[in-house]
N, C-alpha and C. Protein backbone atom coordinates (compact mmCIF):
# COMPACT_ATOMS: atom_id res chain seq x y z
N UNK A 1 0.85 -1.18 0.00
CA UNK A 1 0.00 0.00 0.00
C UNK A 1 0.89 1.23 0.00
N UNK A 2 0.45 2.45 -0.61
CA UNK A 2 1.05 3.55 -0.78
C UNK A 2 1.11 4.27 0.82
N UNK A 3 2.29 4.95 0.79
CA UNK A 3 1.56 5.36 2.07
C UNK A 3 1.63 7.34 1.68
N UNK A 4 1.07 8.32 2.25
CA UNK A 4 1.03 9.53 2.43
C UNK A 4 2.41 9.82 2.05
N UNK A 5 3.44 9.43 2.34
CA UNK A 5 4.62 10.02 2.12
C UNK A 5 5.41 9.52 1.43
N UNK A 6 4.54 8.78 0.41
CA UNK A 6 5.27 7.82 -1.18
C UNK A 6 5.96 6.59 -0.26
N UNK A 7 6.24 6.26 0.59
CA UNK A 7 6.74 4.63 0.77
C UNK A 7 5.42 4.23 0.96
N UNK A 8 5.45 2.84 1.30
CA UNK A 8 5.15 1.33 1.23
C UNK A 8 4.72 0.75 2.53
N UNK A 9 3.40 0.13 2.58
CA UNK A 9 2.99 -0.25 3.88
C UNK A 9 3.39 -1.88 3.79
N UNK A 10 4.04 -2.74 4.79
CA UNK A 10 3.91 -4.11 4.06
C UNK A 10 3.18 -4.30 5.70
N UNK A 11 2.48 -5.81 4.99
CA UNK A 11 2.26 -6.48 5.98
C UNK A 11 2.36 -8.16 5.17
N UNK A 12 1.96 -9.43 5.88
CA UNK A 12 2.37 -10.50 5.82
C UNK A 12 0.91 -11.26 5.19
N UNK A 13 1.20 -12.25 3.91
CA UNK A 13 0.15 -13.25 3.79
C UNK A 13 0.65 -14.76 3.93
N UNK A 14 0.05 -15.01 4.32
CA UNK A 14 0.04 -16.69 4.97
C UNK A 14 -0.75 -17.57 4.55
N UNK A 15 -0.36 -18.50 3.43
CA UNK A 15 -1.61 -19.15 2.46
C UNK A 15 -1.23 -20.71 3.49
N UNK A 16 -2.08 -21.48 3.75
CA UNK A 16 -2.06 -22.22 4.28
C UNK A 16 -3.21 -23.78 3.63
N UNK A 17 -2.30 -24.90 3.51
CA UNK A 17 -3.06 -26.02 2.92
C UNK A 17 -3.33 -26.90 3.89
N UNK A 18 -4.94 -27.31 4.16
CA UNK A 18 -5.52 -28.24 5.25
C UNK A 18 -6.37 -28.61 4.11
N UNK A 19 -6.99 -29.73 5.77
CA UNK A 19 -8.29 -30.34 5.27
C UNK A 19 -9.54 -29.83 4.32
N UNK A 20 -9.54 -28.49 4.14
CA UNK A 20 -10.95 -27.57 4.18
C UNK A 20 -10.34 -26.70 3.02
N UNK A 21 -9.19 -27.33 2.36
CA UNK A 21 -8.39 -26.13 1.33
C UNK A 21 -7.03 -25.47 1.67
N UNK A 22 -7.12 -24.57 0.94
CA UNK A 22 -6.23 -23.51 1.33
C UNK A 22 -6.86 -22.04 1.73
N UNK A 23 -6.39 -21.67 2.54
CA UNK A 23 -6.79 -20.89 3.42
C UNK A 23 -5.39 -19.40 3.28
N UNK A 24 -6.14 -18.11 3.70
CA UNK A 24 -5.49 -16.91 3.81
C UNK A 24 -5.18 -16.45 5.18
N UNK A 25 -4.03 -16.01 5.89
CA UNK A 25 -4.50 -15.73 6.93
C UNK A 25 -3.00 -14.27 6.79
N UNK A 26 -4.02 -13.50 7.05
CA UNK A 26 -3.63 -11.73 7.25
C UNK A 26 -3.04 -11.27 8.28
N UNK A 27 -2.01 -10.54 8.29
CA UNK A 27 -1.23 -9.73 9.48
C UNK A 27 -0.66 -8.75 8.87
N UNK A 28 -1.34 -7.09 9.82
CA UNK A 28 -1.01 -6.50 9.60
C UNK A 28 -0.62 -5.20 10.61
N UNK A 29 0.36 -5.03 11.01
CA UNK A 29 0.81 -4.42 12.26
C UNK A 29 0.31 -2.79 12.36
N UNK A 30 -0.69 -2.37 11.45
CA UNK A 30 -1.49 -0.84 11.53
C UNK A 30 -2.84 -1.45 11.35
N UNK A 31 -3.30 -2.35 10.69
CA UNK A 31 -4.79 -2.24 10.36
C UNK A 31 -5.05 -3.45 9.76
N UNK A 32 -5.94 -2.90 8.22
CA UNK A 32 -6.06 -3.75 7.17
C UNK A 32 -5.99 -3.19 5.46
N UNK A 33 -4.94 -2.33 5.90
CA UNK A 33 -4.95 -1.44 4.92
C UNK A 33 -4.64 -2.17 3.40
N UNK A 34 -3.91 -3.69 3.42
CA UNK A 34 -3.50 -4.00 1.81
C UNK A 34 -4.45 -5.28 2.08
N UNK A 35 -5.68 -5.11 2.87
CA UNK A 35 -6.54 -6.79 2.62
C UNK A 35 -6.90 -6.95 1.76
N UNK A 36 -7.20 -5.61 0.83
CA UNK A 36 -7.85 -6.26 -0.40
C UNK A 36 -7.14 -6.72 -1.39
N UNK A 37 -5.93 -6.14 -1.65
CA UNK A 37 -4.95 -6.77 -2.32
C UNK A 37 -4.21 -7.94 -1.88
N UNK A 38 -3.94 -8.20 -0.42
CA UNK A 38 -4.05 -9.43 -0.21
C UNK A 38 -5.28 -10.78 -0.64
N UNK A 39 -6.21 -9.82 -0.66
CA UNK A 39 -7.45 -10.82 -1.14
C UNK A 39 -6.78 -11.09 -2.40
N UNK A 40 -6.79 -10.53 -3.35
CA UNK A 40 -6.73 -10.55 -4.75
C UNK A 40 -5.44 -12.04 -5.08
N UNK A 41 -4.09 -11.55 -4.42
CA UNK A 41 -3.25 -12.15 -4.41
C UNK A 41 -3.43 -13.56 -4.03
N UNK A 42 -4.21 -13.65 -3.02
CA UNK A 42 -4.47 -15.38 -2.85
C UNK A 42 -5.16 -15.67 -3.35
N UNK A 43 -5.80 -15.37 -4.49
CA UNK A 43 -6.91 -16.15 -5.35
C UNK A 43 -5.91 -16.35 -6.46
N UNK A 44 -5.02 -15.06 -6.78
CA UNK A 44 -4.51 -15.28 -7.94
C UNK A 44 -3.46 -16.48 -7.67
N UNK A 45 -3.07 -17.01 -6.23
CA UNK A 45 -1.84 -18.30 -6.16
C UNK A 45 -2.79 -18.78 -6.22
N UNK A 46 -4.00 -19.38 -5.68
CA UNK A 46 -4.50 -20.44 -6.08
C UNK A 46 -5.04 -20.99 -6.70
N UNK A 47 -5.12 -20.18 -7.93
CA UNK A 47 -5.59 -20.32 -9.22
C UNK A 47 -4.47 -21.08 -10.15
N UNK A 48 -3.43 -20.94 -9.76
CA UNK A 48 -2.38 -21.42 -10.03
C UNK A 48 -1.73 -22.79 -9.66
N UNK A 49 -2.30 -22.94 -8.14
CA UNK A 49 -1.85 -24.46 -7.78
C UNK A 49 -2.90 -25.48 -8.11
N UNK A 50 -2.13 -26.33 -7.65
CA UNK A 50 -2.96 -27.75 -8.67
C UNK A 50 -4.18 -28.12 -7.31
N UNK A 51 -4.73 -27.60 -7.54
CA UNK A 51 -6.24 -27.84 -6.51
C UNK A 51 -8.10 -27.14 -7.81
N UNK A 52 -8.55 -27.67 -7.28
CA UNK A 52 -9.70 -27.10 -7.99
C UNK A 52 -10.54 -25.94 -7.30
N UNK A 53 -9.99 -25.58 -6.14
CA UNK A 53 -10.22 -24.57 -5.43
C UNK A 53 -10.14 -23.08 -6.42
N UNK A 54 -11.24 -22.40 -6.55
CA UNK A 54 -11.54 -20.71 -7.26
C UNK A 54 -11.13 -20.11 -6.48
N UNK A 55 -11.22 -19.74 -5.36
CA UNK A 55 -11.35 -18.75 -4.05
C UNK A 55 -10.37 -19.38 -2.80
N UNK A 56 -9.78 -18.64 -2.31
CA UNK A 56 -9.37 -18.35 -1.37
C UNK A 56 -9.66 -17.29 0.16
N UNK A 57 -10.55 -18.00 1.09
CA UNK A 57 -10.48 -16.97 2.16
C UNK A 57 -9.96 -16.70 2.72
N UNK A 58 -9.86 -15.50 2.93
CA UNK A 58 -8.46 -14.61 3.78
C UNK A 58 -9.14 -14.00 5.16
N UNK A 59 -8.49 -14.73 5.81
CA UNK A 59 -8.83 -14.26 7.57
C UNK A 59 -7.96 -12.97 8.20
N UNK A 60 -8.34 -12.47 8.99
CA UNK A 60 -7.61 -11.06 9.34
C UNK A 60 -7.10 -12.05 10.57
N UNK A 61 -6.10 -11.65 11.13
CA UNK A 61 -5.64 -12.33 12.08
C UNK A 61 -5.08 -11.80 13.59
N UNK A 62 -4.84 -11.77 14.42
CA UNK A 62 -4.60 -10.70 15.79
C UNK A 62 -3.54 -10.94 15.32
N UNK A 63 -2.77 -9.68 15.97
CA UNK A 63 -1.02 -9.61 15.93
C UNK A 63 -0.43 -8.36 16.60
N UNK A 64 0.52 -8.44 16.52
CA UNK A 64 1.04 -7.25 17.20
C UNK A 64 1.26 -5.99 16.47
N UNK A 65 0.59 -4.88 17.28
CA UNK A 65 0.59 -3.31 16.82
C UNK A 65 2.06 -3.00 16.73
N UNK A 66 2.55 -1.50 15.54
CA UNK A 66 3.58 -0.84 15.44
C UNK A 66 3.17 0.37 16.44
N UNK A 67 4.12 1.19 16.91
CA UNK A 67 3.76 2.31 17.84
C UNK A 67 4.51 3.46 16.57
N UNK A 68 5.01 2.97 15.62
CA UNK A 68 5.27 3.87 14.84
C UNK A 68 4.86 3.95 13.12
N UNK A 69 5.88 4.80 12.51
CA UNK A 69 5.14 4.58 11.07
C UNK A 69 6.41 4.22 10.39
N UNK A 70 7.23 3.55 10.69
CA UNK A 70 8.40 2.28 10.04
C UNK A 70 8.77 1.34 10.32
N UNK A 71 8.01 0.66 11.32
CA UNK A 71 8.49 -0.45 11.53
C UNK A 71 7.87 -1.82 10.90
N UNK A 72 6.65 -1.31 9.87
CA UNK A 72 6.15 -2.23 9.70
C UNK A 72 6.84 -3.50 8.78
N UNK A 73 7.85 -3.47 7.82
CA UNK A 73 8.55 -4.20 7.67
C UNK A 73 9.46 -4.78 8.54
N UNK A 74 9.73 -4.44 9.53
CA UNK A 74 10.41 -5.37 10.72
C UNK A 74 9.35 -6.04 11.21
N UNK A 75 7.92 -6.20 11.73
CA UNK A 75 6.85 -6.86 11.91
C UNK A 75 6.86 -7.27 11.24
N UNK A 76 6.89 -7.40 10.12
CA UNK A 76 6.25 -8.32 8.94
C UNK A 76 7.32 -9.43 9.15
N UNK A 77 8.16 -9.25 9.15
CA UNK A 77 9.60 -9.95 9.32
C UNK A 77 9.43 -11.05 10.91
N UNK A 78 8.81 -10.04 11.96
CA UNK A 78 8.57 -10.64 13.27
C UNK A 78 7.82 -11.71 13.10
N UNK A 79 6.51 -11.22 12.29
CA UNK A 79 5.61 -12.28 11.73
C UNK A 79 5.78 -13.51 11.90
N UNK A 80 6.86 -13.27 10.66
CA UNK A 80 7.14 -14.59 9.75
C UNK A 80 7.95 -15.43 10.62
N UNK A 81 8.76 -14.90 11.16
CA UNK A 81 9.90 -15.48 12.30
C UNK A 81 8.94 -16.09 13.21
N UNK A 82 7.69 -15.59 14.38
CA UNK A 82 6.90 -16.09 14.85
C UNK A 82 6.13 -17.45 14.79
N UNK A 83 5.00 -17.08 13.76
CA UNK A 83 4.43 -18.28 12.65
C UNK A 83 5.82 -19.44 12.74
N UNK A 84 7.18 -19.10 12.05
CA UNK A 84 7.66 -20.37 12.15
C UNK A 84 8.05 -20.99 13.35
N UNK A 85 8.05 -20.21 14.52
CA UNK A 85 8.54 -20.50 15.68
C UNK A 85 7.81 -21.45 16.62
N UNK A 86 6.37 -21.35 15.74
CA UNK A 86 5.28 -21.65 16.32
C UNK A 86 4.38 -21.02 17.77
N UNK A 87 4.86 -19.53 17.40
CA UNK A 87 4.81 -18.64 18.57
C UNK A 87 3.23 -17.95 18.43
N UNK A 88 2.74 -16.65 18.97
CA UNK A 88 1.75 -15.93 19.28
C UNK A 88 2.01 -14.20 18.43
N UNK A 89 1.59 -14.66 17.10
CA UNK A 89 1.85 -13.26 16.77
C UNK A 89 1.36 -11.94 16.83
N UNK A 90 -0.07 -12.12 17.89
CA UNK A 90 -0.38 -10.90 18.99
C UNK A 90 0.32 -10.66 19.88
N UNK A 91 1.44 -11.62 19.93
CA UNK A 91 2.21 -11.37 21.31
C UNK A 91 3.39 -10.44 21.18
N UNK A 92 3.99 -10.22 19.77
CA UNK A 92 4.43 -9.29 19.11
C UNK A 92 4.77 -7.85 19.94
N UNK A 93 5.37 -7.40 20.03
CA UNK A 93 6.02 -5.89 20.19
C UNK A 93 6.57 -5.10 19.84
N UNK A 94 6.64 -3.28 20.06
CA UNK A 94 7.35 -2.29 19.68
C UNK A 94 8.97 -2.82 20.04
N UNK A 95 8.78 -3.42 21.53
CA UNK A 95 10.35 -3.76 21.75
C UNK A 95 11.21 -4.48 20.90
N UNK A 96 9.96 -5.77 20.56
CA UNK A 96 10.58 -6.92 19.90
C UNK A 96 11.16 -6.58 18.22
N UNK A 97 10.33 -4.99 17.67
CA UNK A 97 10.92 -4.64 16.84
C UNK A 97 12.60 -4.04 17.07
N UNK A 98 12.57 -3.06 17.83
CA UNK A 98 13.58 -2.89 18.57
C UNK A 98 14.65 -3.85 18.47
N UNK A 99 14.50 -5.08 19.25
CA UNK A 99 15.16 -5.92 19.55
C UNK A 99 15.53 -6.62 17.84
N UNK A 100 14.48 -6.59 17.32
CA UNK A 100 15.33 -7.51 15.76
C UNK A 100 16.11 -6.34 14.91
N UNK A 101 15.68 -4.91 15.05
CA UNK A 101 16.77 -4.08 14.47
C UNK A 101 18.15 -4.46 14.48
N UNK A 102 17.97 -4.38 16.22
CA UNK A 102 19.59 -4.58 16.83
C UNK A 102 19.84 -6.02 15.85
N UNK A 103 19.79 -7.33 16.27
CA UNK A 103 19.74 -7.83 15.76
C UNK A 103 20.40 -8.62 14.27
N UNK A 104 19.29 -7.77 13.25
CA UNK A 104 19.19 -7.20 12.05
C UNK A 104 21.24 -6.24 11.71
N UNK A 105 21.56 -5.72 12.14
CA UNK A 105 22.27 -4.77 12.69
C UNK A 105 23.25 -5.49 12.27
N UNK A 106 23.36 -6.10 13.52
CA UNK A 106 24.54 -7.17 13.86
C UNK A 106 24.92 -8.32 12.80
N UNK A 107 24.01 -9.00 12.16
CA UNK A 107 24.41 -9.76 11.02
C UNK A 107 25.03 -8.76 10.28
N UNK A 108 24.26 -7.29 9.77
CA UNK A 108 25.10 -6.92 8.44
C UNK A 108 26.53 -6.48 8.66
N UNK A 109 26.96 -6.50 10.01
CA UNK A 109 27.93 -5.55 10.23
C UNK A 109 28.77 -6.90 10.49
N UNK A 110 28.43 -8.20 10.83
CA UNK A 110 29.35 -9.18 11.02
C UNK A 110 29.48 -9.57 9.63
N UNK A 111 28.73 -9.35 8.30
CA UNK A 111 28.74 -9.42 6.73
C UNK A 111 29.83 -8.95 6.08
N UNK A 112 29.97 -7.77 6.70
CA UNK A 112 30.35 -6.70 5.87
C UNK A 112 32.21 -6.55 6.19
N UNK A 113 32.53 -6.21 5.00
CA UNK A 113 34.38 -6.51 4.57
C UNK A 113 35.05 -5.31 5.22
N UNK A 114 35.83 -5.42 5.91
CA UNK A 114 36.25 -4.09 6.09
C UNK A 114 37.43 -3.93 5.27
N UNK A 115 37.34 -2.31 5.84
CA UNK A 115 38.15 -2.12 4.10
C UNK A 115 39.45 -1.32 4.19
């Protein structure tokens, strides 16, 4: 999503295959500001995978709020890290963004060549 000041809102989609299909499930650390394009997007993968499934429903999902207006790509990131952790992604935080900056930080700077 666009935001007011020309960047980019992200938040996370989560297509998921069970008993009942494939399924959407939404996180978004301000709102629901790209659901509908998330809608769009999971119909258009599963139109694509080998199922006879048309539609895809997309669930909004609890998660953890940003207290600001950049962190939402580090949430999205928390997300995903969460979900695989098998964790609580309402349980989510301003800190825990915080905390993966640092983090975040530290890999590029242990990356990076000095010169």
């Amino acid at each position: 999503e666009r935001g007011s000041e020309g960047g980019c809102h992200w938040s996370l989609l989560e297509l998921r295959r069970g008993e009942a299909g494939i399924t959407g499930h939404y996180y978004d650390s301000i709102g629901v500001g790209n659901l509908s394009q998330a809608q769009k997007l999971a119909n258009k993968v599963v139109s694509f995978m080998e199922t006879k499934q048309q539609r895809c429903e997309v669930k909004v999902e609890a998660c953890g709020k940003q207290s600001n207006s950049s962190d939402c790509g580090v949430f999205a990131l928390l997300f995903i890290e969460t979900l695989l952790s098998g964790g609580d992604t309402a349980a989510v935080t301003p800190g825990d963004a915080s905390a993966m900056r640092q983090r975040m930080k530290q890999v590029v700077m242990s990356l990076a060549k000095p010169r």
